[in-house]
N, C-alpha and C. Protein backbone atom coordinates (compact mmCIF):
# COMPACT_ATOMS: atom_id res chain seq x y z
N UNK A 1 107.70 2.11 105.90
CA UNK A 1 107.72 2.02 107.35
C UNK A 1 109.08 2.51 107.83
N UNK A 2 109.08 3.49 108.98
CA UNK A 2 110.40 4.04 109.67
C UNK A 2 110.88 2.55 110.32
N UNK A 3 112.42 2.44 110.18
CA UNK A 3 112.85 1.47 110.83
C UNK A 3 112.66 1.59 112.60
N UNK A 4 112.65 3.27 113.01
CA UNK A 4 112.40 3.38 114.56
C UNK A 4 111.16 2.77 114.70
N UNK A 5 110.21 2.66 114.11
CA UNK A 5 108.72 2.24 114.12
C UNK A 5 108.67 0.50 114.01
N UNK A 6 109.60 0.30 115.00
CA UNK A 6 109.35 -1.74 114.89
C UNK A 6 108.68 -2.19 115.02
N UNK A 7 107.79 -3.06 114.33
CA UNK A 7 106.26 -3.84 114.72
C UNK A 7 106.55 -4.78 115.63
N UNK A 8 105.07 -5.24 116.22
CA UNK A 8 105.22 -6.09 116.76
C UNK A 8 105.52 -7.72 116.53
N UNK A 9 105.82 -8.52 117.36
CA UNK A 9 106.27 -9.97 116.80
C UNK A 9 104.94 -10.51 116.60
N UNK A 10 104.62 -11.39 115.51
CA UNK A 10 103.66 -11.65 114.59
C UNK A 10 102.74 -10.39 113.67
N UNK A 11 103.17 -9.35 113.38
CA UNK A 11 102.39 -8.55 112.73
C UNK A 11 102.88 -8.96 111.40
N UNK A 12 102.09 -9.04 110.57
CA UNK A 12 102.19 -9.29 108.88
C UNK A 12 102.44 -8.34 107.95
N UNK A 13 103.68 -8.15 107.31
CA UNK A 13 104.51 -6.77 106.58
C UNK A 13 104.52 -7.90 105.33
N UNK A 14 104.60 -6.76 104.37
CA UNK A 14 104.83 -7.17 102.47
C UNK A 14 106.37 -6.37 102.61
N UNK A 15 107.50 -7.46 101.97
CA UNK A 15 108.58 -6.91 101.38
C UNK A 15 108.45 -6.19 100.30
N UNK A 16 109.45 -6.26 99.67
CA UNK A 16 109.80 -5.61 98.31
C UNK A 16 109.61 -5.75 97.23
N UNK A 17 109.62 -7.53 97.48
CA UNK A 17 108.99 -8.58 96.16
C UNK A 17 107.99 -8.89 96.52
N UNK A 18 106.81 -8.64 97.28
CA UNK A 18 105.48 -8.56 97.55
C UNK A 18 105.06 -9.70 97.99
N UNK A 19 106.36 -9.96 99.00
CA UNK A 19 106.20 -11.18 100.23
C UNK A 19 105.65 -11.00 101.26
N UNK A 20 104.34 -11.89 101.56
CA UNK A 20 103.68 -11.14 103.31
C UNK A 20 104.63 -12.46 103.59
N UNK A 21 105.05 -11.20 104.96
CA UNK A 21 105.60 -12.34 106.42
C UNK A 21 105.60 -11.90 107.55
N UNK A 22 106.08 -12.28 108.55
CA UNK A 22 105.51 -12.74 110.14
C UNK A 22 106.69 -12.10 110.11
N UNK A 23 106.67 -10.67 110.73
CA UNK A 23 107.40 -9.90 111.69
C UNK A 23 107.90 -10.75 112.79
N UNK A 24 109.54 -11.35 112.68
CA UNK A 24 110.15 -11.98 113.69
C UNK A 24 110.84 -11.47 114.76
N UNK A 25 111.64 -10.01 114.62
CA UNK A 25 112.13 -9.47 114.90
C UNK A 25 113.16 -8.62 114.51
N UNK A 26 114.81 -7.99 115.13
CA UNK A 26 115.95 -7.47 114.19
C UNK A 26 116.76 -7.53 115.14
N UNK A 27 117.56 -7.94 114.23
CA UNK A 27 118.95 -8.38 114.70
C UNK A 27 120.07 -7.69 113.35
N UNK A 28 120.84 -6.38 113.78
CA UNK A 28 121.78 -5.93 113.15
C UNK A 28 121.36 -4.63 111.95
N UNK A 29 119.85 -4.40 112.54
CA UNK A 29 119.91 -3.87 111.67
C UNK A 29 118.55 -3.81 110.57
N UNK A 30 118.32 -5.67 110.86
CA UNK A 30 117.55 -5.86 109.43
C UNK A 30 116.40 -6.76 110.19
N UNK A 31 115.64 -6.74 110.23
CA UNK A 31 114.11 -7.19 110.46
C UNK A 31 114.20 -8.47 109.90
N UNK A 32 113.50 -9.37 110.40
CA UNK A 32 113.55 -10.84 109.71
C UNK A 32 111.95 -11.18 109.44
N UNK A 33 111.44 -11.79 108.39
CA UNK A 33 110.32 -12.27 108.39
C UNK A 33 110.30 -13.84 108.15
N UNK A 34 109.12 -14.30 108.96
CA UNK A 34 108.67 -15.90 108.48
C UNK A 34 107.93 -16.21 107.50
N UNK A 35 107.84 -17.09 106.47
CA UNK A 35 106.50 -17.29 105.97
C UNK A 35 105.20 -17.83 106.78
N UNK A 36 104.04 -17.10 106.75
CA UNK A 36 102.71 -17.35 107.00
C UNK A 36 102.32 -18.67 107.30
N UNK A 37 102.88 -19.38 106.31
CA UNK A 37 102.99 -21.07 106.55
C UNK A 37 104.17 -21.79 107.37
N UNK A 38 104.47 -21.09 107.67
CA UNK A 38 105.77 -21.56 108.06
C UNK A 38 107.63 -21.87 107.20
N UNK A 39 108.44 -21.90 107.64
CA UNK A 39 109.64 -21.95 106.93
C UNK A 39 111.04 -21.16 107.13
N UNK A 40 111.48 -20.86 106.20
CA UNK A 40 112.43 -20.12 106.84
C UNK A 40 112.73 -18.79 106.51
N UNK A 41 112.94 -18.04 107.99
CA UNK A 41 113.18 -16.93 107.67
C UNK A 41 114.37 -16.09 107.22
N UNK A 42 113.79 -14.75 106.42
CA UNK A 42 114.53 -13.98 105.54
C UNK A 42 114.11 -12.67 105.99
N UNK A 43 115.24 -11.91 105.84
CA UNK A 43 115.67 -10.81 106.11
C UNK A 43 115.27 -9.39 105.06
N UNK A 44 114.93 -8.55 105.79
CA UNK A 44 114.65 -7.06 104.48
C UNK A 44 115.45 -6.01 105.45
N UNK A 45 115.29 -5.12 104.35
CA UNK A 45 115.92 -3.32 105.07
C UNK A 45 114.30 -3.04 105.83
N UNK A 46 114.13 -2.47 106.63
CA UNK A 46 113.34 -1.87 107.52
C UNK A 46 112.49 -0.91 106.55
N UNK A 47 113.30 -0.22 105.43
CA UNK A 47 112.81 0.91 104.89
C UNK A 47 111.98 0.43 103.41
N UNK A 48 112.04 -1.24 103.18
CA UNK A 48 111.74 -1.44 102.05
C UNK A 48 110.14 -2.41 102.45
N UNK A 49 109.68 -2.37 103.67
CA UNK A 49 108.63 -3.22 104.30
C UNK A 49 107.39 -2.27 104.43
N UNK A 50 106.28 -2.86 104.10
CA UNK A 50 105.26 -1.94 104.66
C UNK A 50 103.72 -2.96 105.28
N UNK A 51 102.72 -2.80 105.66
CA UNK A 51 101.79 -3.53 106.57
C UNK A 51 101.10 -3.83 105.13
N UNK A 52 100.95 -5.03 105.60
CA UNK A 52 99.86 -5.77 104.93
C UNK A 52 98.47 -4.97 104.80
N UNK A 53 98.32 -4.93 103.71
CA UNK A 53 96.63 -4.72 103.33
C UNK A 53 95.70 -5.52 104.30
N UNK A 54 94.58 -5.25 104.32
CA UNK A 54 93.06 -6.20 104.59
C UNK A 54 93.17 -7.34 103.75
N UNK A 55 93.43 -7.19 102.36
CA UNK A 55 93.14 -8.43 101.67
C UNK A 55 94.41 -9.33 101.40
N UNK A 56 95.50 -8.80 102.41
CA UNK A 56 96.62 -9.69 101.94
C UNK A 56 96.82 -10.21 103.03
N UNK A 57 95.71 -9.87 104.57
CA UNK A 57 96.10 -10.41 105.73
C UNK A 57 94.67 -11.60 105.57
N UNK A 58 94.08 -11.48 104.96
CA UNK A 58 93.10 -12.35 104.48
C UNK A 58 93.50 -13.62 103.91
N UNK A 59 94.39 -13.24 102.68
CA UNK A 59 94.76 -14.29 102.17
C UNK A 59 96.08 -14.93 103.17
N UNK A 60 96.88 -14.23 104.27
CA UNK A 60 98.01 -14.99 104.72
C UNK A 60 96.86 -16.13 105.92
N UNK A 61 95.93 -14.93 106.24
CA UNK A 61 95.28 -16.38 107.50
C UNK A 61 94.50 -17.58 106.80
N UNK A 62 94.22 -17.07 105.45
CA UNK A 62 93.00 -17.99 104.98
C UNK A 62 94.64 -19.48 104.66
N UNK A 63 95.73 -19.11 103.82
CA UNK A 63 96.82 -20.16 103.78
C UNK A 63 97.29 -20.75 104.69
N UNK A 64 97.07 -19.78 105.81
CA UNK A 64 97.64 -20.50 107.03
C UNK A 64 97.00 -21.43 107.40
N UNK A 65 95.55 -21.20 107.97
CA UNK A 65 94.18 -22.30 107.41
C UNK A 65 94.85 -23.64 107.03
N UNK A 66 94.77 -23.52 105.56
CA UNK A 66 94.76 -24.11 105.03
C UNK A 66 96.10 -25.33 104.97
N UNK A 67 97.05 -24.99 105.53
CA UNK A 67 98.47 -25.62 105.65
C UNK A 67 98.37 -26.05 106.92
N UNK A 68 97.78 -25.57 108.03
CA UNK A 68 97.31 -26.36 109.44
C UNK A 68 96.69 -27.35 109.27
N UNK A 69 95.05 -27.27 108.04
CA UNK A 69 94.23 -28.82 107.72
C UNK A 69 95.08 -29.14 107.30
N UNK A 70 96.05 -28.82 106.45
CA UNK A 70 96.86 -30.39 106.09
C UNK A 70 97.71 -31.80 106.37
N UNK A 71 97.93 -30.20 108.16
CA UNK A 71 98.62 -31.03 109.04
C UNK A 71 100.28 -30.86 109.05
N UNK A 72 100.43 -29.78 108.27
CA UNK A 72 102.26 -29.10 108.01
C UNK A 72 102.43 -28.36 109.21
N UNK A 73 103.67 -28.65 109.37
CA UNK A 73 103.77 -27.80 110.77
C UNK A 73 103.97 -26.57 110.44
N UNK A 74 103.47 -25.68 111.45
CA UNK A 74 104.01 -23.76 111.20
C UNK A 74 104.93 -23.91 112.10
């Protein structure tokens, strides 16, 4: 993904280590993501992120699901 090409806030990107997260925004430079479930966010290069698959936006809503029944906050 071009770093000029900023997604939108909540769109779901895979890092580098084949982390989906919640497009937070950028600040300095570097894009921040949330975890799906919630937690804390972490930072990538713009140039090392790319969009989630079908089946990896599957599995972030189906966890998300699943961490809401439990009653964890996002």
């Amino acid at each position: 993904m071009l770093s000029q090409d900023i997604p939108r806030v909540g769109t779901l990107l895979v890092d580098s280590a084949e982390r989906v997260g919640v497009f937070q925004g950028v600040e300095s430079g570097l894009w921040y993501l949330r975890p799906v479930t919630g937690g804390v966010e972490w930072t990538v290069d713009p140039q090392t992120v790319r969009p989630a698959d079908a089946d990896e936006r599957l599995r972030a809503r189906t966890a998300r699901a699943n961490a809401r029944s439990r009653g964890e906050v996002l």
